[in-house]
Protein backbone atom coordinates (compact mmCIF):
# COMPACT_ATOMS: atom_id res chain seq x y z
CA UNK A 1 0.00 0.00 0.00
CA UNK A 2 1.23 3.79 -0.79
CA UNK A 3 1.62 5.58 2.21
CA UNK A 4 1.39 9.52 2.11
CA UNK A 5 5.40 9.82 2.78
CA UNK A 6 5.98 7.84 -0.35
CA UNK A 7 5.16 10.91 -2.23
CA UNK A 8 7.84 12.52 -0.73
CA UNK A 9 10.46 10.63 -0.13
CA UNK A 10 13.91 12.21 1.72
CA UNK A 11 16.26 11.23 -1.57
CA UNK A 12 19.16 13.48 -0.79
CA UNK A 13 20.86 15.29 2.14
CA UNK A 14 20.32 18.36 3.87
CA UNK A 15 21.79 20.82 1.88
CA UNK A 16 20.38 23.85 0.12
CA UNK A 17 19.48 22.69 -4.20
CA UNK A 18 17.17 23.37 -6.32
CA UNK A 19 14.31 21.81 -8.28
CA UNK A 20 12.25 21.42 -10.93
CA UNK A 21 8.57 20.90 -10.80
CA UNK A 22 6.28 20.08 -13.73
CA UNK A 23 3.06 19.33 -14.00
CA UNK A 24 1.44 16.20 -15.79
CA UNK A 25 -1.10 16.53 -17.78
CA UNK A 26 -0.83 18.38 -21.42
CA UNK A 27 2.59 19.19 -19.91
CA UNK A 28 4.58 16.13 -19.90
CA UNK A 29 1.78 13.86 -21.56
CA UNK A 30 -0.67 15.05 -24.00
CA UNK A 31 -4.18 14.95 -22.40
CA UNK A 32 -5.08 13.58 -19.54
CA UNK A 33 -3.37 10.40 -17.37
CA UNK A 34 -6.62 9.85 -16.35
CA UNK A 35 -8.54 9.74 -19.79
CA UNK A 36 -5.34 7.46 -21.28
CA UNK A 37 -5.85 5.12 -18.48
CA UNK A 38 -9.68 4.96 -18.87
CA UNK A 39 -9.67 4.14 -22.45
CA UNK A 40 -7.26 1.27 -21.84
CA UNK A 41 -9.89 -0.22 -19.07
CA UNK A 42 -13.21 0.10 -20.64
CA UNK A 43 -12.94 -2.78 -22.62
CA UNK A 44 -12.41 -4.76 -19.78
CA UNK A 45 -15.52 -3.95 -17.57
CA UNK A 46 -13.75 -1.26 -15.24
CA UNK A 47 -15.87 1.66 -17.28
CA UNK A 48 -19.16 1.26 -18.71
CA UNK A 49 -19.65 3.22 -22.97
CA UNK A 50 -21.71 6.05 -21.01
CA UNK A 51 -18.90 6.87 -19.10
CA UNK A 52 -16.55 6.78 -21.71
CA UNK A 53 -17.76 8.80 -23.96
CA UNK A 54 -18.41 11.73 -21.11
CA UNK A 55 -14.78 11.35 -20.40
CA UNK A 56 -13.66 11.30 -24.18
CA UNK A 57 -16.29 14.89 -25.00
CA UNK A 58 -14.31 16.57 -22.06
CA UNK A 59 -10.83 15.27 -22.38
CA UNK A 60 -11.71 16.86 -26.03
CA UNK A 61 -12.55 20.47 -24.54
CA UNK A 62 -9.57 19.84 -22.30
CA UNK A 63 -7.24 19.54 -25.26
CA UNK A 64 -8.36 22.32 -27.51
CA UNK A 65 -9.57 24.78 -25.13
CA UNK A 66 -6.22 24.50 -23.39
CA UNK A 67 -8.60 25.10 -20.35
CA UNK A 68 -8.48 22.88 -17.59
CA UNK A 69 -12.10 23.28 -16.05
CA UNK A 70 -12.45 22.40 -12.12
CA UNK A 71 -15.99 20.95 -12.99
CA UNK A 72 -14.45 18.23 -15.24
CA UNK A 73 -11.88 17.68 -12.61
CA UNK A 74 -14.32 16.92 -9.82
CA UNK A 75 -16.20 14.65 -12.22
CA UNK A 76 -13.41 12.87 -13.29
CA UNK A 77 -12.48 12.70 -9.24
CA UNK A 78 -15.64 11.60 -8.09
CA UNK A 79 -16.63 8.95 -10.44
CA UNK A 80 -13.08 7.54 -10.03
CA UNK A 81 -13.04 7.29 -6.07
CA UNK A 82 -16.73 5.85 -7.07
CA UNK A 83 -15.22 3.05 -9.34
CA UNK A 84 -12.21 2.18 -6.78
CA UNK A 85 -14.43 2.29 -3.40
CA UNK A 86 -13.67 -0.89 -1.70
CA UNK A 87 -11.01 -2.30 -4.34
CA UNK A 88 -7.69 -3.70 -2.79
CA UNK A 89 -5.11 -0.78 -3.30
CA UNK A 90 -2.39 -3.38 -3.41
CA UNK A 91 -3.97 -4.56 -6.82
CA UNK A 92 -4.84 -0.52 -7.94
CA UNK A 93 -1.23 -0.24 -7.64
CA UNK A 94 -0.63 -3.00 -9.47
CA UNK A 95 -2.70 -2.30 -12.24
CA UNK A 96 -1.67 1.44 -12.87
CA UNK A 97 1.69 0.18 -13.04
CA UNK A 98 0.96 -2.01 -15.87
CA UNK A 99 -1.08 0.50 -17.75
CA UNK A 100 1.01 3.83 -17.24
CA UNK A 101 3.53 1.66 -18.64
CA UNK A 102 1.78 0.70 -21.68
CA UNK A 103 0.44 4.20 -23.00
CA UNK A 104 3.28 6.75 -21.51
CA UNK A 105 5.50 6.22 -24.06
CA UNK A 106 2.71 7.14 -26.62
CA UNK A 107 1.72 9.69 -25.47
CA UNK A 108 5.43 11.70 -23.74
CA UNK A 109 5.85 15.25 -25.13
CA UNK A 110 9.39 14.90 -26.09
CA UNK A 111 10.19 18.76 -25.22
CA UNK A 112 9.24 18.10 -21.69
CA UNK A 113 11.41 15.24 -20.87
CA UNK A 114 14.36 16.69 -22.90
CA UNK A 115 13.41 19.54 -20.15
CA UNK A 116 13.05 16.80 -17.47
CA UNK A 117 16.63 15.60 -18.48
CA UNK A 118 18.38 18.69 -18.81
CA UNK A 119 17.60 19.38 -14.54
CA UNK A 120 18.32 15.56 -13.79
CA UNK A 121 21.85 16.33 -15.37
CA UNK A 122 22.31 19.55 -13.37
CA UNK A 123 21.77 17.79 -10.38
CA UNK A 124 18.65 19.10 -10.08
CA UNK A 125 15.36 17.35 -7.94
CA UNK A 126 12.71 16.59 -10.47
CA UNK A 127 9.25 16.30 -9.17
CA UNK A 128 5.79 15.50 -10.81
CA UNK A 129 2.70 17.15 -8.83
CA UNK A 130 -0.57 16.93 -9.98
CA UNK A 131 -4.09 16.18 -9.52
CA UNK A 132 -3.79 12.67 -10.93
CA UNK A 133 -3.91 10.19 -8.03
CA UNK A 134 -0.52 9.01 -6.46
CA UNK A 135 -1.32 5.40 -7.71
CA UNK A 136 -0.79 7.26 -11.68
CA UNK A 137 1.78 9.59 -10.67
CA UNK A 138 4.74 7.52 -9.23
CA UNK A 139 4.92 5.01 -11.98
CA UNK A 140 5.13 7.80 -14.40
CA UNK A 141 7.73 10.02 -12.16
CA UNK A 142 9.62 6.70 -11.95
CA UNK A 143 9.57 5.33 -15.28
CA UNK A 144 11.08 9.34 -16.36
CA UNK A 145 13.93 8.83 -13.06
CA UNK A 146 12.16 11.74 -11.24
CA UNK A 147 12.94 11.87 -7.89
CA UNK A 148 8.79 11.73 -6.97
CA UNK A 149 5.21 12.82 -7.63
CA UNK A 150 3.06 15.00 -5.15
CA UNK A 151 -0.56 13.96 -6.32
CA UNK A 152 -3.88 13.37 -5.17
CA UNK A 153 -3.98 10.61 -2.34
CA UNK A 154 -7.22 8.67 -2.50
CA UNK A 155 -8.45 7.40 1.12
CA UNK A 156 -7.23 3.89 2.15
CA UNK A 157 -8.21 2.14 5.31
CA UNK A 158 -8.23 -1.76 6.05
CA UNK A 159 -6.10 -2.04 2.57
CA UNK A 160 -9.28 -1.12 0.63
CA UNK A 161 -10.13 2.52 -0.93
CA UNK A 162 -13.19 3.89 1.01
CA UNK A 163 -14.57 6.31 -1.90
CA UNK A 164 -13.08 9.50 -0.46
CA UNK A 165 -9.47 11.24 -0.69
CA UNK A 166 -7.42 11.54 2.14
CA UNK A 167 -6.80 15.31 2.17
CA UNK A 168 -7.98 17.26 -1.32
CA UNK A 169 -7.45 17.32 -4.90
CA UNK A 170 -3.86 18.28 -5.62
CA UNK A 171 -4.82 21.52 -7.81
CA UNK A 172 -4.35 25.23 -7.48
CA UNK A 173 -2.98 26.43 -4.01
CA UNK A 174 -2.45 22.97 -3.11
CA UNK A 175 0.23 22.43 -5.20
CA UNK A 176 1.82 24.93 -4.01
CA UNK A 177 1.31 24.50 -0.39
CA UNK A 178 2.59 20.45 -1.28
CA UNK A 179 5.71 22.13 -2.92
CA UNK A 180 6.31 24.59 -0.12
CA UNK A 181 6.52 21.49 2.85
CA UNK A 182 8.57 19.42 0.30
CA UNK A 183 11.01 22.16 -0.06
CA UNK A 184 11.04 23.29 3.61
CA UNK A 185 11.68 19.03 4.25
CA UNK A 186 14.10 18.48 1.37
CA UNK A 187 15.37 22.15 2.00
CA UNK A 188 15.24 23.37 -1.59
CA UNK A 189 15.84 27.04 -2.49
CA UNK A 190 12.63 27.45 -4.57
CA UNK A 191 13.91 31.07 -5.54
CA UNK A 192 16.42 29.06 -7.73
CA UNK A 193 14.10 26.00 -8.59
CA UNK A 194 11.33 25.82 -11.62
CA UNK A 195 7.98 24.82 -12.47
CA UNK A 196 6.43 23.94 -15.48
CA UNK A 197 2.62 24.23 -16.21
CA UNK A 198 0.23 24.62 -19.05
CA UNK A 199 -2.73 25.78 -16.55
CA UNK A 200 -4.08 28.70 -15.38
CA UNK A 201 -4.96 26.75 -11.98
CA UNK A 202 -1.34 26.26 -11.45
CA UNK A 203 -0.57 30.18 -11.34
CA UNK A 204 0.22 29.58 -7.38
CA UNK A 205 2.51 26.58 -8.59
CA UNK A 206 4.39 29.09 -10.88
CA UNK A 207 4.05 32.09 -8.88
CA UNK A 208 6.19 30.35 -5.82
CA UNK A 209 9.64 29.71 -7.62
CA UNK A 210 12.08 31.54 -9.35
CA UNK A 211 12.20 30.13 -12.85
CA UNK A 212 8.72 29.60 -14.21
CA UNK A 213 7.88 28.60 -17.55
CA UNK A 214 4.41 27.84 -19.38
CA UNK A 215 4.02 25.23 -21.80
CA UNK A 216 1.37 25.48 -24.41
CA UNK A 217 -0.54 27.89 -22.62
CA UNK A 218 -3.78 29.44 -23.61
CA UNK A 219 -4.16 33.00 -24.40
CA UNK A 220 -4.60 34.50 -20.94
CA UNK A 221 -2.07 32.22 -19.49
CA UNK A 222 0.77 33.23 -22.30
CA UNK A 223 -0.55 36.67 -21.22
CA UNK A 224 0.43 36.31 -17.12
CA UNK A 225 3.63 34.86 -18.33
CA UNK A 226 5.03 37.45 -20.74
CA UNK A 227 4.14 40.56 -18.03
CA UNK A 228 6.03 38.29 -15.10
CA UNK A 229 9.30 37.55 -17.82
CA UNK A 230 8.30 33.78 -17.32
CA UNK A 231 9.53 31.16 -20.22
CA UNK A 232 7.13 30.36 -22.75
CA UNK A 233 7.73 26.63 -24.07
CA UNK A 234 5.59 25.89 -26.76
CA UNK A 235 5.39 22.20 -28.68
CA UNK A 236 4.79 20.18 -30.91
CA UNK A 237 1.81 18.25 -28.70
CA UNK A 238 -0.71 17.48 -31.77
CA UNK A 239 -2.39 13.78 -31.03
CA UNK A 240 -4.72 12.83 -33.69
CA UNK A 241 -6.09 10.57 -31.16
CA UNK A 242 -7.27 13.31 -29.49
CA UNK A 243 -9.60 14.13 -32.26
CA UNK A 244 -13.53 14.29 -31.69
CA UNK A 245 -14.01 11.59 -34.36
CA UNK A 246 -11.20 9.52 -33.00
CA UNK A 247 -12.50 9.59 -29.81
CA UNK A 248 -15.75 8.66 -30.65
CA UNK A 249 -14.65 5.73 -32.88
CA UNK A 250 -13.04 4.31 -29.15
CA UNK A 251 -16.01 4.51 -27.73
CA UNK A 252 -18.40 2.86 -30.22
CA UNK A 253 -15.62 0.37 -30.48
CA UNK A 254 -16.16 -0.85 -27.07
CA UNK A 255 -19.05 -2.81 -25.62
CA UNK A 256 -20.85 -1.40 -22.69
CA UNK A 257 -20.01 -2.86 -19.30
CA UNK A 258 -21.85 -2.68 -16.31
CA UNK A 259 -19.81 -1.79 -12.65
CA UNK A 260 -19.59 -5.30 -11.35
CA UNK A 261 -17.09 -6.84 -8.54
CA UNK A 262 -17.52 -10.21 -11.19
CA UNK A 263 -15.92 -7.55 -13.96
CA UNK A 264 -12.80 -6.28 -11.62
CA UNK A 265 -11.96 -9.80 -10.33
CA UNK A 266 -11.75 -10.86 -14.33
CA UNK A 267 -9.80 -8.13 -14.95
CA UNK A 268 -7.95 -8.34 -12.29
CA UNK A 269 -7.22 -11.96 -13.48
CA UNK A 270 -6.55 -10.49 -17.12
CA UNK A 271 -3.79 -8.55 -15.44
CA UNK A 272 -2.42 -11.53 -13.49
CA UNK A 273 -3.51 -9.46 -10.66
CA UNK A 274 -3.79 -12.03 -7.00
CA UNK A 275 -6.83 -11.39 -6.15
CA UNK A 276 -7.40 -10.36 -2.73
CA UNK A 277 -10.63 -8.28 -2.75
CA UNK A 278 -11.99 -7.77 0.60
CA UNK A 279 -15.81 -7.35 0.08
């Protein structure tokens, strides 16, 4: 099981460094972790066509609008901790290990991680944080050799999710109230460190450190960052999947499956998962 001090973990000594803090989603992946993931699970019973295709018509708006809206993100939250509530969070784990690992590389923005590189050389702390849960996060920050992910922690008690989050959603001033205790911990001199963000909910994120940079920022965001001298990273993030048609095509492609505990324990078995579910 995750525990909230694995999102931090104490890598290096006490001595003054900087880092570099990026967020996830149309930042160093195009779209969403959490719409990626979905589509890779629906045809397994973990997400019925309904709620597909609501996921697919606002990861869309997500993507073009370069507008991250807070009422998608609570839907997206909700019905998650919904789907999870009393699964085994050894076997989440599991499971988002397998799948990060079998769309991140489809779906990197090469700028990003030449960016996430270029600190890791320096010497530089490398950090994900963002709103994805900590069970998505890690396996991505680890797969990249970032040093951690500060992310969403979903409620776990017993060894089973219970539906609710343990704390809040890692957005807005939370991020930078995660970064702040992480760099008073790891004692990090955030006037030297940098963030990365596409979002205009991240502003706190970018406001806190000394080298901020935008990447593939909306009008008003590009806006913020040109009067405060910030970078402006813009790339080459284009995913035809992303397209209304394509996403649609997924989700008439898949057969609708109800929420069942029958449907996780099969794919649980599909996965090779032990299954240890405590009802």
């Amino acid at each position: 099981m995750l525990l909230a001090d694995q999102c931090v973990p104490r890598l290096y000594p006490k001595s003054m460094r900087s880092a570099a803090f990026f967020d996830l989603d149309n930042t160093v992946i195009r779209g969403s972790s959490l719409f990626h993931f979905a589509r890779r699970l629906v045809g397994q019973g973990f997400l019925n066509r309904r709620d597909l295709a609501r996921f697919a018509l606002r990861e869309f708006k997500y993507v073009w609008s370069k507008t991250e809206s807070k009422s998608t993100t609570r839907f997206v939250s909700d019905r998650a901790l919904n789907i999870v509530a009393g699964y085994s969070a050894t076997e989440m784990e599991f499971l988002c290990d397998r799948v990060v690992l079998d769309f991140l590389d489809q779906v990197l923005i090469p700028e990003s991680v030449e960016r996430i590189k270029r600190h890791q050389k320096e010497g530089q702390s490398t950090w994900l944080v963002t709103a994805s849960p900590i069970e998505m996060a890690l396996p991505i920050a680890n797969k990249l050799g970032m040093s951690g992910a500060l992310a969403t922690l979903p409620e776990v008690r017993d060894g089973v999710y219970t539906g609710f989050l343990q704390g809040g959603l890692m957005r807005g001033p939370m991020k930078a109230e995660a970064i702040r205790r992480l760099a008073e911990r790891e004692n990090f001199d955030l006037d030297a460190s940098y963030a990365y963000s596409d979002s205009i909910n991240d502003l706190p994120m970018l406001a806190m450190v000394g080298k901020a940079s935008v990447v593939n920022a909306n009008k008003e965001l590009k806006r913020i960052a040109l009067k405060n001298n910030w970078g402006v990273i813009t790339t080459n993030s284009y995913d035809p999947s992303h397209s209304l048609p394509s996403m649609l095509t997924d989700v008439l492609s898949h057969e609708a499956h109800p929420w069942t505990r029958s449907s996780i324990k099969a794919n649980s078995d599909y996965l090779g998962v032990q299954q240890s579910k405590h009802y």
